[in-house]
PDB file of N, CA and C in Angstrom:
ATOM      1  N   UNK A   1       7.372 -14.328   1.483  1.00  0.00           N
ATOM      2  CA  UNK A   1       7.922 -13.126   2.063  1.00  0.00           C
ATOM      3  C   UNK A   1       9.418 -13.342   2.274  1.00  0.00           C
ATOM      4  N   UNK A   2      10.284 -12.458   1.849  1.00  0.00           N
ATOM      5  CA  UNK A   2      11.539 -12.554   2.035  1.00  0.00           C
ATOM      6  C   UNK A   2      11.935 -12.092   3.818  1.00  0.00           C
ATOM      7  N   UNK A   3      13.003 -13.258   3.848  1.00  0.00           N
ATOM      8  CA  UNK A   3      13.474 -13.415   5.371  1.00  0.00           C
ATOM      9  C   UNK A   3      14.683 -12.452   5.444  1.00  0.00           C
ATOM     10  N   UNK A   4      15.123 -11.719   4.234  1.00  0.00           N
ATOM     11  CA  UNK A   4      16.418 -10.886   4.181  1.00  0.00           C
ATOM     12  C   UNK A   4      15.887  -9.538   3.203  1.00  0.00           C
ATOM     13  N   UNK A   5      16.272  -8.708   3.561  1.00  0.00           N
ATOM     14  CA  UNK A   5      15.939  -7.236   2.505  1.00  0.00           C
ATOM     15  C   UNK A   5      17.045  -5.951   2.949  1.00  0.00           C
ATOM     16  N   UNK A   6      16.592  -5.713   1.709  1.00  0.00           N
ATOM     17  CA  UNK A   6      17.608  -4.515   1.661  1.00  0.00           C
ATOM     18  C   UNK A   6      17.084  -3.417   2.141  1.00  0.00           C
ATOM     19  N   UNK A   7      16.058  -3.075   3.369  1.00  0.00           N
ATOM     20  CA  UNK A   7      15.712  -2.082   3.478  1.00  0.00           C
ATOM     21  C   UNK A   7      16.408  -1.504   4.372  1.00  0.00           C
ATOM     22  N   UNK A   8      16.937   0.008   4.495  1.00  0.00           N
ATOM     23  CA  UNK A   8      17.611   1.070   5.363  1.00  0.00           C
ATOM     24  C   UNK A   8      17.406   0.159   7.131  1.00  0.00           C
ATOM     25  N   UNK A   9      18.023  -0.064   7.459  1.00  0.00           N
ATOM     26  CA  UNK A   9      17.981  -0.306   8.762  1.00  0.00           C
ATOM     27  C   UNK A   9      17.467   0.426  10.319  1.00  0.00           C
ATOM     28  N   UNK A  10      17.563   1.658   9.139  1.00  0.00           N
ATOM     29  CA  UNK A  10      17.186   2.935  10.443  1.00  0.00           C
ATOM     30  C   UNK A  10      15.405   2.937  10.024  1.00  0.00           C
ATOM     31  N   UNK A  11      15.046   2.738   8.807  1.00  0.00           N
ATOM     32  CA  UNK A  11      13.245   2.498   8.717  1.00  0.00           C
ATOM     33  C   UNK A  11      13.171   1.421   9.178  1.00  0.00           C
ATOM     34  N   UNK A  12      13.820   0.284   8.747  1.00  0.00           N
ATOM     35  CA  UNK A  12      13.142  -0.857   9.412  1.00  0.00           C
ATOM     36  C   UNK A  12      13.073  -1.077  11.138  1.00  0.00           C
ATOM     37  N   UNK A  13      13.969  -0.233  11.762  1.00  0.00           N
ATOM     38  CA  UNK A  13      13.951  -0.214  12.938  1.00  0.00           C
ATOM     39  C   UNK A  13      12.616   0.645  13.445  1.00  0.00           C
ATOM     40  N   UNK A  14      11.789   1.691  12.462  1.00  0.00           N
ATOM     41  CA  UNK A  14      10.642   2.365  13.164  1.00  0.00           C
ATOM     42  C   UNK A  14       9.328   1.810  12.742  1.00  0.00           C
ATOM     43  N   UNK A  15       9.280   0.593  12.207  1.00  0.00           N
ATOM     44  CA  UNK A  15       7.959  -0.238  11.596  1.00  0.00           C
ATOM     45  C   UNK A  15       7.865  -0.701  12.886  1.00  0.00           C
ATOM     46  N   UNK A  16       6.453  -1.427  13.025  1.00  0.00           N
ATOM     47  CA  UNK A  16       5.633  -1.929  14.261  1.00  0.00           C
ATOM     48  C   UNK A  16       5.043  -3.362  13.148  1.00  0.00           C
ATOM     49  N   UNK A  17       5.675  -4.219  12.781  1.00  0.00           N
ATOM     50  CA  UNK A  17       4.687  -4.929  11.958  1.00  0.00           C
ATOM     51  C   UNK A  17       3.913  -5.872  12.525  1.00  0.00           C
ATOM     52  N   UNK A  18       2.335  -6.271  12.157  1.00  0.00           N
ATOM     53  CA  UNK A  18       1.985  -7.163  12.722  1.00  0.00           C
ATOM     54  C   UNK A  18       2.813  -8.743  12.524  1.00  0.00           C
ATOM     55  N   UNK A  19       1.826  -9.928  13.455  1.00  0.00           N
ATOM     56  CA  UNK A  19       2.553 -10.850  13.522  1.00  0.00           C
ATOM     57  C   UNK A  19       3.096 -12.029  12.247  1.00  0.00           C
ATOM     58  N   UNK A  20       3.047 -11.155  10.946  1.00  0.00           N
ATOM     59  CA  UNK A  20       3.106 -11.930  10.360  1.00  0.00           C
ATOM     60  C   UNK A  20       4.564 -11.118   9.515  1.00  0.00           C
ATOM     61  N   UNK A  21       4.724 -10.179  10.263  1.00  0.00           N
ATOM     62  CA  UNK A  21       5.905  -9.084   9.359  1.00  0.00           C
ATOM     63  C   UNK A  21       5.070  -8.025   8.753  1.00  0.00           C
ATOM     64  N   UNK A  22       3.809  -8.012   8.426  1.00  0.00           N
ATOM     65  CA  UNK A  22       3.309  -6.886   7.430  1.00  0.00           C
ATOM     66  C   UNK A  22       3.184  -5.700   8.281  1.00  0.00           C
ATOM     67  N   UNK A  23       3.096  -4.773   7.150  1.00  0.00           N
ATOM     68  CA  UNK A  23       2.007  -3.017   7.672  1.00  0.00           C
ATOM     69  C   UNK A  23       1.171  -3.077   6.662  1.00  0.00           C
ATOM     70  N   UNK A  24       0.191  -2.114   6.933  1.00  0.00           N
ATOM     71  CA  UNK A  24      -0.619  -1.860   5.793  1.00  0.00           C
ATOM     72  C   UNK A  24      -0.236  -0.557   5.390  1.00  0.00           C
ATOM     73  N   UNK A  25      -0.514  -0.518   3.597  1.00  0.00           N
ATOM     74  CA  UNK A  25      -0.241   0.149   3.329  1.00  0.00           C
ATOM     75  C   UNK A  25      -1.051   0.793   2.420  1.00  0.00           C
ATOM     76  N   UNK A  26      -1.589   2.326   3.011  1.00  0.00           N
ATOM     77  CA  UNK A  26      -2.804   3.117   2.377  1.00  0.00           C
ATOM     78  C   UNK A  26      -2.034   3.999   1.168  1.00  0.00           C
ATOM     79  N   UNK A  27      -2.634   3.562  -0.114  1.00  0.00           N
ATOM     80  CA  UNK A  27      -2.348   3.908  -1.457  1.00  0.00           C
ATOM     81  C   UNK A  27      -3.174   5.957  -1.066  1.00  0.00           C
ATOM     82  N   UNK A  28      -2.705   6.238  -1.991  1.00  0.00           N
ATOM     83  CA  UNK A  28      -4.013   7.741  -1.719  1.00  0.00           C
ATOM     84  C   UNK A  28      -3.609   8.758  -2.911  1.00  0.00           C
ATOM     85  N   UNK A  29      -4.494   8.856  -3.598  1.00  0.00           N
ATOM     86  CA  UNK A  29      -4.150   9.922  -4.645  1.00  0.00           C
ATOM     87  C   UNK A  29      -3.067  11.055  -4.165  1.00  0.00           C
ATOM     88  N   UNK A  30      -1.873  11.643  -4.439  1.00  0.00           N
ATOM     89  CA  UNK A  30      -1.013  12.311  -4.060  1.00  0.00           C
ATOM     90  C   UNK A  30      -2.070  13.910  -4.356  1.00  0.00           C
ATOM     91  N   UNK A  31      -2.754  14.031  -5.543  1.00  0.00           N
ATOM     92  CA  UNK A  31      -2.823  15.558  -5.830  1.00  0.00           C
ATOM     93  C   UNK A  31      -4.667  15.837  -5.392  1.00  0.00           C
ATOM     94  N   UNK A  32      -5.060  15.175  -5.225  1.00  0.00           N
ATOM     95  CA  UNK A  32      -6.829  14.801  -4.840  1.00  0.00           C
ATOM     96  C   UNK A  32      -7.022  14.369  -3.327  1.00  0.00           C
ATOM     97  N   UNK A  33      -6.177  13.889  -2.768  1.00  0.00           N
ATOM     98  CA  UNK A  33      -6.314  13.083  -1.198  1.00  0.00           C
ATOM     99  C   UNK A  33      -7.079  11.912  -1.226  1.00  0.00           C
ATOM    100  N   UNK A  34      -7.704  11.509  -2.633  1.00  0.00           N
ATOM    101  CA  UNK A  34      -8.483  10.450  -2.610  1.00  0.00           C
ATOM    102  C   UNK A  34      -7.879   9.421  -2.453  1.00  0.00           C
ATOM    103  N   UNK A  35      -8.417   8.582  -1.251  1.00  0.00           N
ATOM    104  CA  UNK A  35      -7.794   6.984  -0.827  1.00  0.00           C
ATOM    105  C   UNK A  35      -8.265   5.737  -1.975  1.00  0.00           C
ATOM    106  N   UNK A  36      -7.302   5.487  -2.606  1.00  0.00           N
ATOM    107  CA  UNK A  36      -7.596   4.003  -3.275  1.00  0.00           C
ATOM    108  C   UNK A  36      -7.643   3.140  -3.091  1.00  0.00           C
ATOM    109  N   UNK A  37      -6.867   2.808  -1.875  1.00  0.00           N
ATOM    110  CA  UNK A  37      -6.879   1.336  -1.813  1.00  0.00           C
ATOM    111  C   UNK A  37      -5.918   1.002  -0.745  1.00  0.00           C
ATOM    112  N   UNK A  38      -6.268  -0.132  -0.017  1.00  0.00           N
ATOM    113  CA  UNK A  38      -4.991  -0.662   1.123  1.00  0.00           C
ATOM    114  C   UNK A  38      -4.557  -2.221   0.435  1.00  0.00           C
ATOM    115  N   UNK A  39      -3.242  -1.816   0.965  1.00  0.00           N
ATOM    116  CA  UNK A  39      -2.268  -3.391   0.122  1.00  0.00           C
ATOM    117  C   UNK A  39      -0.871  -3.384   1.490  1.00  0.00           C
ATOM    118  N   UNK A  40      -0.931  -4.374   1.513  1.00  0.00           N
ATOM    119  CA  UNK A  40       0.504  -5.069   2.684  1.00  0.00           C
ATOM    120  C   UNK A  40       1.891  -4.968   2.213  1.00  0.00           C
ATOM    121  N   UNK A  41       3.029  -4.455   3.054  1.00  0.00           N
ATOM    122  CA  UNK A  41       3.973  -4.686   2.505  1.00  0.00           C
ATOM    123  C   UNK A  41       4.839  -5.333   4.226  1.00  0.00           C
ATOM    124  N   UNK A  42       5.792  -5.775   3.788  1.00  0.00           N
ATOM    125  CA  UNK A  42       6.899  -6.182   4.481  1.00  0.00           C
ATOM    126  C   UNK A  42       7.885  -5.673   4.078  1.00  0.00           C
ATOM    127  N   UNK A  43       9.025  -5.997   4.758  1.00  0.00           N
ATOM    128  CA  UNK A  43      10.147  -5.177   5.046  1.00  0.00           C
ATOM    129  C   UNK A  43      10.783  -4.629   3.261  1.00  0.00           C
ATOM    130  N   UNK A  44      10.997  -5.399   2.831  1.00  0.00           N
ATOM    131  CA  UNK A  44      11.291  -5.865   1.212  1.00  0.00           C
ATOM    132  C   UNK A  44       9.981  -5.056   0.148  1.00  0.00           C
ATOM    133  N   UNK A  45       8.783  -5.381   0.856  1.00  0.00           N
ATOM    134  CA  UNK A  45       8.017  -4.633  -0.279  1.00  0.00           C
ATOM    135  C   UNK A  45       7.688  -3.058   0.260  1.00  0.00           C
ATOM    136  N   UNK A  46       8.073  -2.636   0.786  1.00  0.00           N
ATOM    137  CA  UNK A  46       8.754  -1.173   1.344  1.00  0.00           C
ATOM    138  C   UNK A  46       9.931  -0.893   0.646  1.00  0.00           C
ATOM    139  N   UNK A  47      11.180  -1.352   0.856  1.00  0.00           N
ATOM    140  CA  UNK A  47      12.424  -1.219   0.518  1.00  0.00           C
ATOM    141  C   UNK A  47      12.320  -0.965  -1.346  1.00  0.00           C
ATOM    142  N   UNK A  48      11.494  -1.663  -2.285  1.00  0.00           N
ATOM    143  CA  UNK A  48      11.053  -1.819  -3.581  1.00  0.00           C
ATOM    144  C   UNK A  48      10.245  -0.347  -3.603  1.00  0.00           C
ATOM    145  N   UNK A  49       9.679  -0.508  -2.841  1.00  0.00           N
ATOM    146  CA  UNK A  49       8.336   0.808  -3.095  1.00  0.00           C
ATOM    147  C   UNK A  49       9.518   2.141  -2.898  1.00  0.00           C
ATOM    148  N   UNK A  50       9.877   2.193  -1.879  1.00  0.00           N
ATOM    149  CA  UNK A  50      11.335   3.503  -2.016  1.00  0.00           C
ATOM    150  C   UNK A  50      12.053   3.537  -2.897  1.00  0.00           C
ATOM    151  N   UNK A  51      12.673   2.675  -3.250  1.00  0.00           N
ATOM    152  CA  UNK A  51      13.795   2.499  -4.578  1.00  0.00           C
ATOM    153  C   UNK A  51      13.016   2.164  -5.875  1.00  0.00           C
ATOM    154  N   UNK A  52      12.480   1.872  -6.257  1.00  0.00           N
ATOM    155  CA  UNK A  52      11.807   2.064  -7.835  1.00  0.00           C
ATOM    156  C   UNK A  52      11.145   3.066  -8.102  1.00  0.00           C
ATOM    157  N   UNK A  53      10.279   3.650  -6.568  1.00  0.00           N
ATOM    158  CA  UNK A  53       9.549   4.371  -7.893  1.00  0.00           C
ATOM    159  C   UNK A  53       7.765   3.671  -8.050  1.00  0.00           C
ATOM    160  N   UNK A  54       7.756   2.390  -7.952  1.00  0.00           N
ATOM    161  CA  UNK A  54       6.621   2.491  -8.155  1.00  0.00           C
ATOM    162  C   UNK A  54       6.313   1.222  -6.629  1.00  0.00           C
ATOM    163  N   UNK A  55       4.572   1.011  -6.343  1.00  0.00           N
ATOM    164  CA  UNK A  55       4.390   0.572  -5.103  1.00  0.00           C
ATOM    165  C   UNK A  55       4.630  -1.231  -5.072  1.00  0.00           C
ATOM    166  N   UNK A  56       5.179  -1.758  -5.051  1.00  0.00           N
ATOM    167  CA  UNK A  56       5.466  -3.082  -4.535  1.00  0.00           C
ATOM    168  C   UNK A  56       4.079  -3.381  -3.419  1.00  0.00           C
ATOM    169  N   UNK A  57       3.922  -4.750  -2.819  1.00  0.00           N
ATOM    170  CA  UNK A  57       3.244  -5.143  -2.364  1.00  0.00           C
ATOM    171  C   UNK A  57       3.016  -6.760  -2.022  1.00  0.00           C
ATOM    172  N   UNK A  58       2.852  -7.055  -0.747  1.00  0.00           N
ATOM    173  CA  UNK A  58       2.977  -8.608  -0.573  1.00  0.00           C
ATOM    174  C   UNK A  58       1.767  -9.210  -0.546  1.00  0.00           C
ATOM    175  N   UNK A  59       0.995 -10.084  -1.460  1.00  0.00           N
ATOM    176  CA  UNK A  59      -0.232 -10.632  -1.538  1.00  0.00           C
ATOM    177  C   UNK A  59      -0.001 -11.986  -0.331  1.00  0.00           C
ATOM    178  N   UNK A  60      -0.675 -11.439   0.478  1.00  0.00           N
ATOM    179  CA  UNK A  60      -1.287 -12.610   1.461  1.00  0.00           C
ATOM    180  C   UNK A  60      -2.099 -13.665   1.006  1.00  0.00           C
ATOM    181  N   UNK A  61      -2.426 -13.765  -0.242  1.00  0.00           N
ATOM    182  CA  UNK A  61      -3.122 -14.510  -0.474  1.00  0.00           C
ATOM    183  C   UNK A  61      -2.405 -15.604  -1.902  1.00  0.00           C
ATOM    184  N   UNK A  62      -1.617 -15.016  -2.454  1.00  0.00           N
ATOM    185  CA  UNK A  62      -0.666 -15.461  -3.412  1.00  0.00           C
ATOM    186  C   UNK A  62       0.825 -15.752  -2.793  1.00  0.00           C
ATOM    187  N   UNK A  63       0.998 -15.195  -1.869  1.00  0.00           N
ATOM    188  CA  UNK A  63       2.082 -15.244  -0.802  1.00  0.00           C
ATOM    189  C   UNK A  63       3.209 -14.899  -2.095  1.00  0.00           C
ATOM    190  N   UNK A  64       3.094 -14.012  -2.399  1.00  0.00           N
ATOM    191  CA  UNK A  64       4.555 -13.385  -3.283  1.00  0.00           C
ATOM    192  C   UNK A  64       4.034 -12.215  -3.858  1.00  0.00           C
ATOM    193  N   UNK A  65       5.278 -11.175  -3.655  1.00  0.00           N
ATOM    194  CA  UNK A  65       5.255  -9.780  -4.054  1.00  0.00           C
ATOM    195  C   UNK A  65       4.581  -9.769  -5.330  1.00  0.00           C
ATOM    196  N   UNK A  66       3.877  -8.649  -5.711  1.00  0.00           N
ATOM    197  CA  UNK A  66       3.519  -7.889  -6.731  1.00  0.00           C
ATOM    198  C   UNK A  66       3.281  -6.250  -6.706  1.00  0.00           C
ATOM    199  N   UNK A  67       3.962  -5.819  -7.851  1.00  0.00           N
ATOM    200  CA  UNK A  67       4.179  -4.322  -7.902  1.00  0.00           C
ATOM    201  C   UNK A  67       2.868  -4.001  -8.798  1.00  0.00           C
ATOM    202  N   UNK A  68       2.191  -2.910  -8.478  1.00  0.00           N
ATOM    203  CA  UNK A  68       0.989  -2.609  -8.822  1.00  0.00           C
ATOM    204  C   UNK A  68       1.171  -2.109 -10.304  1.00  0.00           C
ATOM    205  N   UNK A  69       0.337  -2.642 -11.292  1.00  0.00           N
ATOM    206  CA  UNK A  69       0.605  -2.278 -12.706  1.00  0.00           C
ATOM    207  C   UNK A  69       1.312  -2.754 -13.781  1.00  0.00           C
ATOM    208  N   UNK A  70       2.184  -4.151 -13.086  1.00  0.00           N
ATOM    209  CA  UNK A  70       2.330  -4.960 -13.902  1.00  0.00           C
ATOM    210  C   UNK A  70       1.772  -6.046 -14.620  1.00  0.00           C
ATOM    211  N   UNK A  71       0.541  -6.168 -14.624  1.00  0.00           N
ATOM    212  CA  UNK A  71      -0.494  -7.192 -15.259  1.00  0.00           C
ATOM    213  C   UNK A  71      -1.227  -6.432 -15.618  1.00  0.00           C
ATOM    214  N   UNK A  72      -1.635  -5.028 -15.055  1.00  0.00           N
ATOM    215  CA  UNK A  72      -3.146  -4.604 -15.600  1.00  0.00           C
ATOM    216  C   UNK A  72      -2.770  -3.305 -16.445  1.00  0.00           C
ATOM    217  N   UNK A  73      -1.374  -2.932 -16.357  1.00  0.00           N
ATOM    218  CA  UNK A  73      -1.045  -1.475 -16.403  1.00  0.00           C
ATOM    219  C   UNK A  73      -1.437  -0.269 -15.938  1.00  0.00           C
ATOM    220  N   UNK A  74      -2.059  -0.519 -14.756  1.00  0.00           N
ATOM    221  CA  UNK A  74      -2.420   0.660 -13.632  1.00  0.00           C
ATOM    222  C   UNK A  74      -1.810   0.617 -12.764  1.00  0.00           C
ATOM    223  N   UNK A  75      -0.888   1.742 -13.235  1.00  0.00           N
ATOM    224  CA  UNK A  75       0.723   1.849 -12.372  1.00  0.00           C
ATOM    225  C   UNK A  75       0.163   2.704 -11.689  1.00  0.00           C
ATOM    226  N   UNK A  76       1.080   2.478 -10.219  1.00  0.00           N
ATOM    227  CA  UNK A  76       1.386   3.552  -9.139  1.00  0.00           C
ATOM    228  C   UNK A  76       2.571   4.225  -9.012  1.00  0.00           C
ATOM    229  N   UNK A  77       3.041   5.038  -9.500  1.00  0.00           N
ATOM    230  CA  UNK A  77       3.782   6.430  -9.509  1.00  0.00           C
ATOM    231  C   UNK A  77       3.955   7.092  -8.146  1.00  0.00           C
ATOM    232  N   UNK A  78       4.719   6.353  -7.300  1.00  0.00           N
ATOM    233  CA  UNK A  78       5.025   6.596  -5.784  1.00  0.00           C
ATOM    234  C   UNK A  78       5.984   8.593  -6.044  1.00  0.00           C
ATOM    235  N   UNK A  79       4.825   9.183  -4.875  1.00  0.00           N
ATOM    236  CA  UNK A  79       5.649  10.367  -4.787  1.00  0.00           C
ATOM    237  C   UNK A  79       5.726  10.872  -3.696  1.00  0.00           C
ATOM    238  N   UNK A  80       5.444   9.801  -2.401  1.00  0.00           N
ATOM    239  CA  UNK A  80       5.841  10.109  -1.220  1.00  0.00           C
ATOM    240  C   UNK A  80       5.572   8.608  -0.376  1.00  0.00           C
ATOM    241  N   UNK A  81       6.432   8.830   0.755  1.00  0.00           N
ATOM    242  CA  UNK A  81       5.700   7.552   1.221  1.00  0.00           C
ATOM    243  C   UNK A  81       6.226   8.193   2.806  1.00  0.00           C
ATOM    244  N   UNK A  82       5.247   7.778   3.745  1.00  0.00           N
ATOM    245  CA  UNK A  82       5.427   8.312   4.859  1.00  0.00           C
ATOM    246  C   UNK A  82       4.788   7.046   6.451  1.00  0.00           C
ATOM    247  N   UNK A  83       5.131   7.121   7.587  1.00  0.00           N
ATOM    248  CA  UNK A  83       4.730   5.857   8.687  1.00  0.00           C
ATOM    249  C   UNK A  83       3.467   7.289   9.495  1.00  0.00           C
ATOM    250  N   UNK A  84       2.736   6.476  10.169  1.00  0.00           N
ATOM    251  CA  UNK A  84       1.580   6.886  11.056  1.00  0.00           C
ATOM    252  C   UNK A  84       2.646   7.098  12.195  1.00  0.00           C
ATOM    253  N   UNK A  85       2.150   7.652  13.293  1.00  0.00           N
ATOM    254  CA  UNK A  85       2.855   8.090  14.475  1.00  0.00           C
ATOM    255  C   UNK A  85       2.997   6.970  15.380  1.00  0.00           C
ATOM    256  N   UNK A  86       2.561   6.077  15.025  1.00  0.00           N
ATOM    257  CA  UNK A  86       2.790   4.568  15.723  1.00  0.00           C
ATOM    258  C   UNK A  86       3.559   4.037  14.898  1.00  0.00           C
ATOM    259  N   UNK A  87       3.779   3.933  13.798  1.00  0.00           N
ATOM    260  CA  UNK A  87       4.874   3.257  12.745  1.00  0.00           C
ATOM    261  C   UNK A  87       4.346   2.266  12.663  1.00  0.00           C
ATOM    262  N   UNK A  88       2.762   1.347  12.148  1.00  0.00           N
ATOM    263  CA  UNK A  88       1.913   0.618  12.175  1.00  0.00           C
ATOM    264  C   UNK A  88       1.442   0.611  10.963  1.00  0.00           C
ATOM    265  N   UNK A  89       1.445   1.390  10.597  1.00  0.00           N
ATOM    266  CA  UNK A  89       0.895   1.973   9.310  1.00  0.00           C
ATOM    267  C   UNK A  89       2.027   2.857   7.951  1.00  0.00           C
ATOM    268  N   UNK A  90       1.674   2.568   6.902  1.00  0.00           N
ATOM    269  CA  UNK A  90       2.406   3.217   5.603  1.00  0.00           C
ATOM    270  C   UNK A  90       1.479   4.341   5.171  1.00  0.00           C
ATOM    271  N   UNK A  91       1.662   5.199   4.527  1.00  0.00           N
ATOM    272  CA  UNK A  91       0.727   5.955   3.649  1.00  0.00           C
ATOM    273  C   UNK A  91       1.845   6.471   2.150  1.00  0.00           C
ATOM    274  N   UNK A  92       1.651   5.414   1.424  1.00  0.00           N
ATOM    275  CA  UNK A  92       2.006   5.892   0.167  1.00  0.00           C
ATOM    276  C   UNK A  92       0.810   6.771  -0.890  1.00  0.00           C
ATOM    277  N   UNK A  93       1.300   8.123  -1.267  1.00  0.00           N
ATOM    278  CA  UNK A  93       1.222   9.197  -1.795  1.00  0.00           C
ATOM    279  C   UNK A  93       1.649   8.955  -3.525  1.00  0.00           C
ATOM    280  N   UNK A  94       0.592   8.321  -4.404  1.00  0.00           N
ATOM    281  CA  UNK A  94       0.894   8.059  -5.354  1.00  0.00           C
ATOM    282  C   UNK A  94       0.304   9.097  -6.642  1.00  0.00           C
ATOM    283  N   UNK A  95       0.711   8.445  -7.702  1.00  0.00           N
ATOM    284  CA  UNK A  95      -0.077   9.427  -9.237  1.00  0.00           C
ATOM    285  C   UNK A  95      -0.440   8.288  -9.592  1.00  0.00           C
ATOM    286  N   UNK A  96      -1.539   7.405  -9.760  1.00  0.00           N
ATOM    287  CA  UNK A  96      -2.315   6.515  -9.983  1.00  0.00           C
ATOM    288  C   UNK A  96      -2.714   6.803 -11.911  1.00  0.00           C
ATOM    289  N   UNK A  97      -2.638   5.713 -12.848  1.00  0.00           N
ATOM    290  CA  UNK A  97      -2.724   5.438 -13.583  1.00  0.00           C
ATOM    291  C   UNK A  97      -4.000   4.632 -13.834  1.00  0.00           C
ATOM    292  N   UNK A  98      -5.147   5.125 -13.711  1.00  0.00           N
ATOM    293  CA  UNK A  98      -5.975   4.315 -14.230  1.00  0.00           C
ATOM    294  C   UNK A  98      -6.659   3.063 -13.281  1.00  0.00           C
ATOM    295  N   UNK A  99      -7.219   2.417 -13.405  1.00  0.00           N
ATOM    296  CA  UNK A  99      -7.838   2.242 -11.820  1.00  0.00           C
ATOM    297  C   UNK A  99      -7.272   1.469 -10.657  1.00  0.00           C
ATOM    298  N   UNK A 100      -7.218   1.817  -9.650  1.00  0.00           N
ATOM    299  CA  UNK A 100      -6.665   0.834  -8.591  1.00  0.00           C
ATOM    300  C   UNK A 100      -6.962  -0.297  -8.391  1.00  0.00           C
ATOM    301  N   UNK A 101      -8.580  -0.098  -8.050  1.00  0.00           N
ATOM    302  CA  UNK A 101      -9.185  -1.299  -7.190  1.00  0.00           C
ATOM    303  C   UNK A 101      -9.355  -2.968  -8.647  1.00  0.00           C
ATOM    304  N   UNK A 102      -9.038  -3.789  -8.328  1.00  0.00           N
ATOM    305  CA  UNK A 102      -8.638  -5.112  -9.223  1.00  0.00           C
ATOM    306  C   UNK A 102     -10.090  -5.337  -9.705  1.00  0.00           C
ATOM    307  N   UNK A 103     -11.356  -4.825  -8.988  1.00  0.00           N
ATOM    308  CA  UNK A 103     -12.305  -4.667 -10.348  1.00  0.00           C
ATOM    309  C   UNK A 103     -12.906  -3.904 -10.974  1.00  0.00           C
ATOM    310  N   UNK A 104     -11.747  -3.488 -10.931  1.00  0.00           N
ATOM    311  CA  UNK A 104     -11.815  -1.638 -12.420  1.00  0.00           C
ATOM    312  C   UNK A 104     -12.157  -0.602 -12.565  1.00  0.00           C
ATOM    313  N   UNK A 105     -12.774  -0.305 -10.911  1.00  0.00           N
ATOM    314  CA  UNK A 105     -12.999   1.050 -10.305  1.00  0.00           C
ATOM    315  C   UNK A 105     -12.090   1.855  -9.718  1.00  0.00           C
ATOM    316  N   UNK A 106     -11.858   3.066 -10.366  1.00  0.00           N
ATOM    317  CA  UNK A 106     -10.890   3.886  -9.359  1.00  0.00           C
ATOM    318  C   UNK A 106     -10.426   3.652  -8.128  1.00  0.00           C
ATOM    319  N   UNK A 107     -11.464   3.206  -7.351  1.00  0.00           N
ATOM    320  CA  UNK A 107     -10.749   3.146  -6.084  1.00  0.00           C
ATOM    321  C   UNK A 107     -11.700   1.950  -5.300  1.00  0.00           C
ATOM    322  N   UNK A 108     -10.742   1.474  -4.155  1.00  0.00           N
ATOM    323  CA  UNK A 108     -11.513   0.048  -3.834  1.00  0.00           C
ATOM    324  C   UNK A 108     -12.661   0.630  -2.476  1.00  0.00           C
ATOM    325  N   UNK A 109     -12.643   1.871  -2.847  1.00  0.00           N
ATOM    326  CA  UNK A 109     -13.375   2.118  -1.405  1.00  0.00           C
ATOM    327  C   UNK A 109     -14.829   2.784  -2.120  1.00  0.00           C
ATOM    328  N   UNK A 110     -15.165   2.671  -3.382  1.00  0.00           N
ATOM    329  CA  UNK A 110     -16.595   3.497  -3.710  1.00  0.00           C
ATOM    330  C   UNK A 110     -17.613   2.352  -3.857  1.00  0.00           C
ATOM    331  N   UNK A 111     -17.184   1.018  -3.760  1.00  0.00           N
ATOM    332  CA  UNK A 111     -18.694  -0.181  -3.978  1.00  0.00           C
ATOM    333  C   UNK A 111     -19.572  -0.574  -3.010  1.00  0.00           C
ATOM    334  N   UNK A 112     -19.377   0.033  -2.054  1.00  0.00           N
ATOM    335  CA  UNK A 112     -20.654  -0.262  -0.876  1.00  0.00           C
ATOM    336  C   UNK A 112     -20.471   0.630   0.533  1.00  0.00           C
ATOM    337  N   UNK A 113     -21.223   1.758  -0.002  1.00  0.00           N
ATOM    338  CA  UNK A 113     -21.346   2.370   1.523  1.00  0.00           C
ATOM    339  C   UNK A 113     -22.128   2.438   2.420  1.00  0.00           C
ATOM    340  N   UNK A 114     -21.633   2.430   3.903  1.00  0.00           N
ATOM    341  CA  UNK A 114     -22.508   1.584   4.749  1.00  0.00           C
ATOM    342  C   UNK A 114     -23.582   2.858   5.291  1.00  0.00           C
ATOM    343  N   UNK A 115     -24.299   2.498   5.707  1.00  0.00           N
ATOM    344  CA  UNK A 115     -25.767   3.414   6.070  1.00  0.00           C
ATOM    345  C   UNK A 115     -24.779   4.257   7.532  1.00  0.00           C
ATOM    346  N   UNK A 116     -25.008   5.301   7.879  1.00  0.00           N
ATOM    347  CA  UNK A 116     -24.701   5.801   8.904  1.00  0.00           C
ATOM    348  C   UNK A 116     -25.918   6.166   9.874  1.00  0.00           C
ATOM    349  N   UNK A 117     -26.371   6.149  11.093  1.00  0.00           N
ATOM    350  CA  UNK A 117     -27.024   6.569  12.172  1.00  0.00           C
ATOM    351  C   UNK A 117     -26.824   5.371  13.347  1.00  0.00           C
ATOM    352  N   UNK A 118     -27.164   4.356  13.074  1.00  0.00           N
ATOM    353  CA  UNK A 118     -27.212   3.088  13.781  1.00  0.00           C
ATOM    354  C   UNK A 118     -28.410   3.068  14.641  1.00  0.00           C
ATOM    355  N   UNK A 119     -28.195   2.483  15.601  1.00  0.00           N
ATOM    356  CA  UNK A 119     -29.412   1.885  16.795  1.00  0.00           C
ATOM    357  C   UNK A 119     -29.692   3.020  17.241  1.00  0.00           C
ATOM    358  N   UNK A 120     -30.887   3.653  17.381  1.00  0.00           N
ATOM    359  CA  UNK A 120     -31.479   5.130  18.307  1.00  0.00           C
ATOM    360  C   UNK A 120     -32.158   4.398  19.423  1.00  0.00           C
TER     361      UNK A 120
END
């Protein structure tokens, strides 16, 4: 994660990030409302996601940025990006190219839905 970025100073002043620098950041079909997928950014993979054009993203688990669609070619086509009323949260507003979720389903939220009623 970069310790310096070029992001606007007046956004980075309304983020809430957790303790590690991140927000999350909810991908969502721009013209459908359909949610694809959540991915982390920090200050820098925000600042990328505004200025290119397409969604940047910090893998917690690779610990270095990746912009969505450069390995698989299922680009994200950023056409809005907006903070939750806590500034905790991202909601990038994309045109999605083909599938989000990294195992090849549209979206990372259709492989297991949980039973609803619970304990009576």
């Amino acid at each position: 994660m970069s310790s310096t970025s070029s992001l606007d100073p007046a956004v980075a002043a309304l983020l809430r990030r957790n303790a590690d620098g991140l927000v999350p950041a909810v991908a969502q079909q721009y013209d459908t409302g359909e949610v694809l997928m959540l991915g982390w950014m920090d200050d820098e993979a925000l600042h990328r996601t505004l200025t290119t054009g397409r969604c940047t993203y910090w893998s917690r688990s690779r610990r270095a940025y990746w912009t969505k669609g450069d390995t698989s070619g299922h680009v994200q086509h950023v056409k809005s990006v907006s903070l939750d009323c806590d500034g905790d949260t991202v909601l990038v507003k994309v045109d999605q190219v083909g599938a989000a979720c990294h195992t090849g389903d549209r979206t990372c939220f259709d492989a297991t839905p949980l039973p609803l009623g619970g304990a009576r």
